[in-house]
Protein backbone atom coordinates (compact mmCIF):
# COMPACT_ATOMS: atom_id res chain seq x y z
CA UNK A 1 196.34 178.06 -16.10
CA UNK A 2 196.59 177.98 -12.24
CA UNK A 3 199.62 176.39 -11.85
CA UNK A 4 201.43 175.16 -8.26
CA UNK A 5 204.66 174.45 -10.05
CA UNK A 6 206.34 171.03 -8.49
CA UNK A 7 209.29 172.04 -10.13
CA UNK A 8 209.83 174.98 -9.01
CA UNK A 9 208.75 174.05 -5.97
CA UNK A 10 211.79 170.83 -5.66
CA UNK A 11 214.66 172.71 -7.03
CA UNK A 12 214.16 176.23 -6.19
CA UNK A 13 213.31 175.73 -2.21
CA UNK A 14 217.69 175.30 -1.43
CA UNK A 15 218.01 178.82 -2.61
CA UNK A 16 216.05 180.74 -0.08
CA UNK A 17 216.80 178.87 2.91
CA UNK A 18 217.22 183.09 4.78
CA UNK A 19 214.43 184.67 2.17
CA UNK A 20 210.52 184.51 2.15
CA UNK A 21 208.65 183.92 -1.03
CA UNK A 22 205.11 185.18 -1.75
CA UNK A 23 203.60 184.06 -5.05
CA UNK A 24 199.91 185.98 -5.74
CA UNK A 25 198.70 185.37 -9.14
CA UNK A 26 195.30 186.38 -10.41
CA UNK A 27 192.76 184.45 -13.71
CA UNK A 28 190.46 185.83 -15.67
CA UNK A 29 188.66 182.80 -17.36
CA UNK A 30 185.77 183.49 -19.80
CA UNK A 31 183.09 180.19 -20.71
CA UNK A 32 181.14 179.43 -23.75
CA UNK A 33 179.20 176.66 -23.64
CA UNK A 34 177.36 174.69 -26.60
CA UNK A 35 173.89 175.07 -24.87
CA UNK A 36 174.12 178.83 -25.35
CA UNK A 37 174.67 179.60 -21.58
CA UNK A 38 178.06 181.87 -20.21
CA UNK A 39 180.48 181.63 -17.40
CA UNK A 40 182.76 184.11 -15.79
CA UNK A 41 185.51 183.53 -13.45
CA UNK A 42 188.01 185.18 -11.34
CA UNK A 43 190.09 183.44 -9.07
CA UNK A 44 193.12 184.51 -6.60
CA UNK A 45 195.85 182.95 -5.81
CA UNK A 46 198.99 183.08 -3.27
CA UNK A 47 201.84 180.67 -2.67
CA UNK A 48 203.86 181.74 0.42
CA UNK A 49 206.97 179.81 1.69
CA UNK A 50 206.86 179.47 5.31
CA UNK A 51 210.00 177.59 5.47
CA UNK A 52 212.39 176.47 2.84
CA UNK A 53 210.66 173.12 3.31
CA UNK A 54 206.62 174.39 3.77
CA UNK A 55 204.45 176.13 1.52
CA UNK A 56 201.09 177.57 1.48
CA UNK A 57 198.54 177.84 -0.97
CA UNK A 58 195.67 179.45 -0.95
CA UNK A 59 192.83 180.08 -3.15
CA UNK A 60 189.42 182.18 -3.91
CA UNK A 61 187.49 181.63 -7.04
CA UNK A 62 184.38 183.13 -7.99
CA UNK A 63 181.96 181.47 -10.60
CA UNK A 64 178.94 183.13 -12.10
CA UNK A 65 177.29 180.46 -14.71
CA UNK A 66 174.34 182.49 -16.78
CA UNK A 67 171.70 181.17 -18.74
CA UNK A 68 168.66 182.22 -20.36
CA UNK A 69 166.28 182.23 -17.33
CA UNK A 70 168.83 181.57 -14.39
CA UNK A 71 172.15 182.45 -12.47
CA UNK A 72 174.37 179.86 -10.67
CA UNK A 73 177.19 181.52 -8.55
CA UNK A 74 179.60 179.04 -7.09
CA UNK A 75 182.51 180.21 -4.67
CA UNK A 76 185.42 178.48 -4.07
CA UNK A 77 187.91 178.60 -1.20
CA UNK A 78 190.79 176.64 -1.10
CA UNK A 79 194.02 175.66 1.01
CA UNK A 80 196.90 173.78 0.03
CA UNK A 81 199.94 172.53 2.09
CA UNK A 82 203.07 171.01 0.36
CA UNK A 83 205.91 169.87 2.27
CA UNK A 84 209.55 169.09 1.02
CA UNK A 85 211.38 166.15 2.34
CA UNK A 86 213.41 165.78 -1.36
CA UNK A 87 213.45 163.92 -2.96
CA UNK A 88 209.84 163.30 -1.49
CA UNK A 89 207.00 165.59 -1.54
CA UNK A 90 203.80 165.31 0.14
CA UNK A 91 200.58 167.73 -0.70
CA UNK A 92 197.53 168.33 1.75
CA UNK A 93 194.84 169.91 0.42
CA UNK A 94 191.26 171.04 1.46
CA UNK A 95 188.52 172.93 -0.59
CA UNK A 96 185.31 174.12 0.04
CA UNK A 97 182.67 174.97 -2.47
CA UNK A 98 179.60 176.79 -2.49
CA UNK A 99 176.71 177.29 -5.28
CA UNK A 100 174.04 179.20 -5.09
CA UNK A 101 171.33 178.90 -8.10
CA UNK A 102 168.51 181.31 -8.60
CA UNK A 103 165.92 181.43 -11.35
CA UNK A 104 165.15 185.01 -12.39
CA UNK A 105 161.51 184.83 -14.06
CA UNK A 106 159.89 184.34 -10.40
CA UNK A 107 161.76 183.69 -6.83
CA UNK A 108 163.00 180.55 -6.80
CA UNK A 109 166.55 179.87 -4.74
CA UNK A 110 168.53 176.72 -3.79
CA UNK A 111 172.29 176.43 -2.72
CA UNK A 112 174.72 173.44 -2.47
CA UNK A 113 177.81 172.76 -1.08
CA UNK A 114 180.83 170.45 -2.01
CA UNK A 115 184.20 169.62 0.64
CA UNK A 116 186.96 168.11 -1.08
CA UNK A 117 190.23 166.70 0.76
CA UNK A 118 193.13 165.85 -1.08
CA UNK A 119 196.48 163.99 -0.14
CA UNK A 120 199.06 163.91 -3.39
CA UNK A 121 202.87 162.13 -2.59
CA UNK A 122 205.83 162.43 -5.21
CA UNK A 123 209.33 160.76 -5.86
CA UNK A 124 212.01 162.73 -7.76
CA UNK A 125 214.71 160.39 -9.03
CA UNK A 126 217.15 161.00 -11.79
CA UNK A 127 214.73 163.77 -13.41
CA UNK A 128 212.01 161.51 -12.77
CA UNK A 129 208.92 162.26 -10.92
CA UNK A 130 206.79 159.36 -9.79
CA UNK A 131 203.45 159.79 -7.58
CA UNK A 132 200.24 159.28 -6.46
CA UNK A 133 197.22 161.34 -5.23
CA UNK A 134 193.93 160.46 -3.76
CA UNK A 135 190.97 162.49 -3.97
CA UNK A 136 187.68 162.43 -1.64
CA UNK A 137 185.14 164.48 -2.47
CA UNK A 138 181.13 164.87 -0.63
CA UNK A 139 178.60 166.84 -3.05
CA UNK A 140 174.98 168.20 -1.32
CA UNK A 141 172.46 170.21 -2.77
CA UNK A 142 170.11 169.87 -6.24
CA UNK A 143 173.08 168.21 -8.27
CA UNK A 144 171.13 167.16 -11.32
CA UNK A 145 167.90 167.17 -13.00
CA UNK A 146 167.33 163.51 -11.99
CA UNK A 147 166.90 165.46 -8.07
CA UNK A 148 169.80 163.31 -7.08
CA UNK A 149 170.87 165.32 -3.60
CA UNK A 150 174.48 163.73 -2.80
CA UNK A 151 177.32 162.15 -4.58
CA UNK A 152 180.62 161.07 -3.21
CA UNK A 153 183.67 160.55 -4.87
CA UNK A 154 186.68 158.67 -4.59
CA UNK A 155 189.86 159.23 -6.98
CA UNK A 156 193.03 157.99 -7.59
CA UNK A 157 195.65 159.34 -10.13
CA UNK A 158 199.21 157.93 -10.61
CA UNK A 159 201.99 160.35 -11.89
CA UNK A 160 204.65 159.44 -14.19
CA UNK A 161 206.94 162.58 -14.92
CA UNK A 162 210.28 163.47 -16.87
CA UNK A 163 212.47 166.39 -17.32
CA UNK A 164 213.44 165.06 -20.86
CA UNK A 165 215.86 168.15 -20.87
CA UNK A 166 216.38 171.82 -19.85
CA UNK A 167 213.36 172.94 -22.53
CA UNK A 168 210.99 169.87 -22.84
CA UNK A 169 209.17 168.24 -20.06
CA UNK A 170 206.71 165.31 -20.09
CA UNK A 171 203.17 164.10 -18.03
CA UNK A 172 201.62 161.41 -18.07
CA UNK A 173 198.81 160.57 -14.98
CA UNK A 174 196.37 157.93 -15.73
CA UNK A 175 193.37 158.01 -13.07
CA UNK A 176 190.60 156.19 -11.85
CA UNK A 177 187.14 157.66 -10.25
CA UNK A 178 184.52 155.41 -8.47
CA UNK A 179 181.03 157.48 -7.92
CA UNK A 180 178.44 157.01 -5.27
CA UNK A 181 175.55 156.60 -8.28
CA UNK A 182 177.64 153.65 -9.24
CA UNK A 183 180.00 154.96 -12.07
CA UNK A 184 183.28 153.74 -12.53
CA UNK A 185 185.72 155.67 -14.72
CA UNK A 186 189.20 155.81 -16.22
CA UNK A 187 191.12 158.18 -17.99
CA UNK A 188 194.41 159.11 -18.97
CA UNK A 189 196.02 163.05 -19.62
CA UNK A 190 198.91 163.82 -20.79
CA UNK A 191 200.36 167.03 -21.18
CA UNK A 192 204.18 168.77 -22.04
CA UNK A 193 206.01 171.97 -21.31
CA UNK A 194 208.31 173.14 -24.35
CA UNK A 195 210.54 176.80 -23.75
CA UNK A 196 210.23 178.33 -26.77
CA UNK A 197 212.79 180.83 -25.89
CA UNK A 198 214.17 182.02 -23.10
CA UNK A 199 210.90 183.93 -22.38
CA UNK A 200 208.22 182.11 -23.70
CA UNK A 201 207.08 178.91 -22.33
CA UNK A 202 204.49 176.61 -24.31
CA UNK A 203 202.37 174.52 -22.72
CA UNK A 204 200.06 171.65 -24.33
CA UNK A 205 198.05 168.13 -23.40
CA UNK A 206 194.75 166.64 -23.14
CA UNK A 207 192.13 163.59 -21.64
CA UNK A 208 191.00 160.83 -22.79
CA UNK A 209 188.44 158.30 -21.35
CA UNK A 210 185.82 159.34 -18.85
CA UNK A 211 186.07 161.49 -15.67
CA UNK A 212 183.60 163.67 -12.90
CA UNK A 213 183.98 165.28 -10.06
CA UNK A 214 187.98 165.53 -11.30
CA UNK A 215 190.19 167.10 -9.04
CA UNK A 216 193.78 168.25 -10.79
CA UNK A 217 196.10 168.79 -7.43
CA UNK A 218 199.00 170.75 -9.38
CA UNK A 219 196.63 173.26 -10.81
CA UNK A 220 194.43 172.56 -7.61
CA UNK A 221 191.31 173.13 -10.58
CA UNK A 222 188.07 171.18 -9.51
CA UNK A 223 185.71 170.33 -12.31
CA UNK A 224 182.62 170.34 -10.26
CA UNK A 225 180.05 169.19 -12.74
CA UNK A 226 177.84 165.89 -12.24
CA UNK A 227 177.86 164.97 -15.84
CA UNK A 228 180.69 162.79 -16.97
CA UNK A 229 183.50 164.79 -18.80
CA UNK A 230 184.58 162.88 -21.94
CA UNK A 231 187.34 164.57 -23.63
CA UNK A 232 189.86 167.94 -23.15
CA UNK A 233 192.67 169.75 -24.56
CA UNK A 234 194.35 172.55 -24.00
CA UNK A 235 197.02 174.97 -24.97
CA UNK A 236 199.18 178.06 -22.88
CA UNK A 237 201.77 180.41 -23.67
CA UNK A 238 203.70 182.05 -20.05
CA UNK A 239 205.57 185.22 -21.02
CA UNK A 240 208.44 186.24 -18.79
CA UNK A 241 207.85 189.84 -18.56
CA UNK A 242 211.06 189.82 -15.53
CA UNK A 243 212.36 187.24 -13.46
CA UNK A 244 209.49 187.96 -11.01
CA UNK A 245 206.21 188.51 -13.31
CA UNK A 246 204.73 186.41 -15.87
CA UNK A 247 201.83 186.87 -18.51
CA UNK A 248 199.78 183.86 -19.32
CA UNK A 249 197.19 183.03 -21.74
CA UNK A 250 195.24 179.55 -22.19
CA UNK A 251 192.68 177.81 -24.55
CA UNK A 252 190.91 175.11 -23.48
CA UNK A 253 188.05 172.83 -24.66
CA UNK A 254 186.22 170.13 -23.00
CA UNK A 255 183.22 168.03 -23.10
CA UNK A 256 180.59 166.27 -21.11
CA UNK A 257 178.15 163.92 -21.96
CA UNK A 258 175.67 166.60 -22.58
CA UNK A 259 177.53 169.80 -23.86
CA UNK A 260 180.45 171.26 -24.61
CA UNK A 261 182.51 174.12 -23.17
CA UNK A 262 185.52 176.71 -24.70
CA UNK A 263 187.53 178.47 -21.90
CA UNK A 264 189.23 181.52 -22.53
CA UNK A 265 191.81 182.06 -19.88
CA UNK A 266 193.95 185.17 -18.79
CA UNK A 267 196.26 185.72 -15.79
CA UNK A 268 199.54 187.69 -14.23
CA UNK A 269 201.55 185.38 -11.77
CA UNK A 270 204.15 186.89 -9.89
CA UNK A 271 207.54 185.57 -7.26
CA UNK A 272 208.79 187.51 -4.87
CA UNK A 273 211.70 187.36 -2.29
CA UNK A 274 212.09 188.58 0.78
């Protein structure tokens, strides 16, 4: 899925220190959800290297959620600033999101809006990578059917990484998320990354425990629902096409309290230098 690699990001950044690299990818993600309504997304992304020791993210994503009587489009735009001190890393990011909600048997319109800041620090030691990142996030609009009209959110999530070898890597990042309406909630994911081949990369994982309002800073993927997610897991396959393109494909399932959702995803990412 939408992927800012730390990685690549660590170990490649000492062999461009005279070259400029410009990363656009682009996702196609298709929802189904258990109560019968539809999503579509499409989302941009670009990764530029300023320096050898600063890069640049940024991000559009647009939303549309359909159901039987109503539209909700939600618009994303995101920036995301990692800087390189290795073995230290340290990750500024900012989103801001907008919904707009309209109910299609008579006029009837209402928008919110959601600003998220993010600061994320990591340790690389002996293939280890160790971490944390803390998540604020301020919610306004019609956020539930209860007419609640604000939420805040305050995460934390701990990272405990290891390149086990040169084809398997493991994640583990237990977090915790306190809620303005008074919810408290832990959780724990875990995903890997196996290379199939030389080629083909396989990625797998999943949560357990209870989340909202979760932020994910390395895909920099906000699930932006009220309800409390319970569960998820997911599998991707990244095809190599060159040295400079890759094809990737993703399944994904999660659930809330209330429903349940299957994303299909799609998308081309891309590195250039220049």
């Amino acid at each position: 899925m939408k992927n800012a690699v730390i990685i690549f990001l660590f170990l490649s950044s000492a062999l461009w220190a005279d070259s400029t690299l410009v990363s656009p990818s682009f996702y196609f993600t298709y929802g189904n959800y258990s109560s019968k309504d539809l999503s579509k997304s499409y989302a941009f992304y670009n990764t530029s290297g300023i320096t050898k020791n600063y890069f640049l993210t940024v991000n559009y994503d647009n939303l549309l959620i359909s159901g039987k009587d109503w539209n909700y489009l939600q618009q994303t735009f995101l920036a995301s600033n990692y800087l390189n001190f290795f073995p230290f890393g340290v990750k500024l990011t900012y989103a801001h999101l907008k919904g707009d909600y309209s109910y299609t048997p008579y006029p009837y319109t209402y928008s919110d809006y959601t600003n998220l800041y993010n600061l994320d620090l990591f340790y690389y030691k002996n293939l280890y990578y160790l971490g944390f990142s803390f998540t604020y996030l301020h919610a306004k609009g019609n956020l539930n059917i209860n007419g609640l009209t604000q939420q805040n959110s305050s995460q934390l999530t701990l990272r405990f990484e290891k390149i086990i070898s040169n084809d398997l890597f493991l994640s583990i990042k237990p977090s915790y998320s306190q809620i303005s309406d008074g919810r408290k909630l832990y959780s724990l994911s875990g995903k890997f990354h196996y290379l199939l081949s030389s080629q083909l990369l396989l990625k797998a994982g999943g949560m357990i425990g209870k989340r909202a309002y979760y932020f994910d800073s390395d895909l920099l993927t906000i699930y932006n629902q009220d309800y409390t997610q319970t569960s998820l897991y997911f599998g991707q396959l990244e095809y190599s096409v060159s040295s400079s393109i890759k094809l990737i494909s993703s399944y994904q399932r999660t659930k809330f309290q209330n429903y349940s959702i299957n994303y299909f995803i799609l998308g081309i990412k891309s590195n250039f230098f220049f």
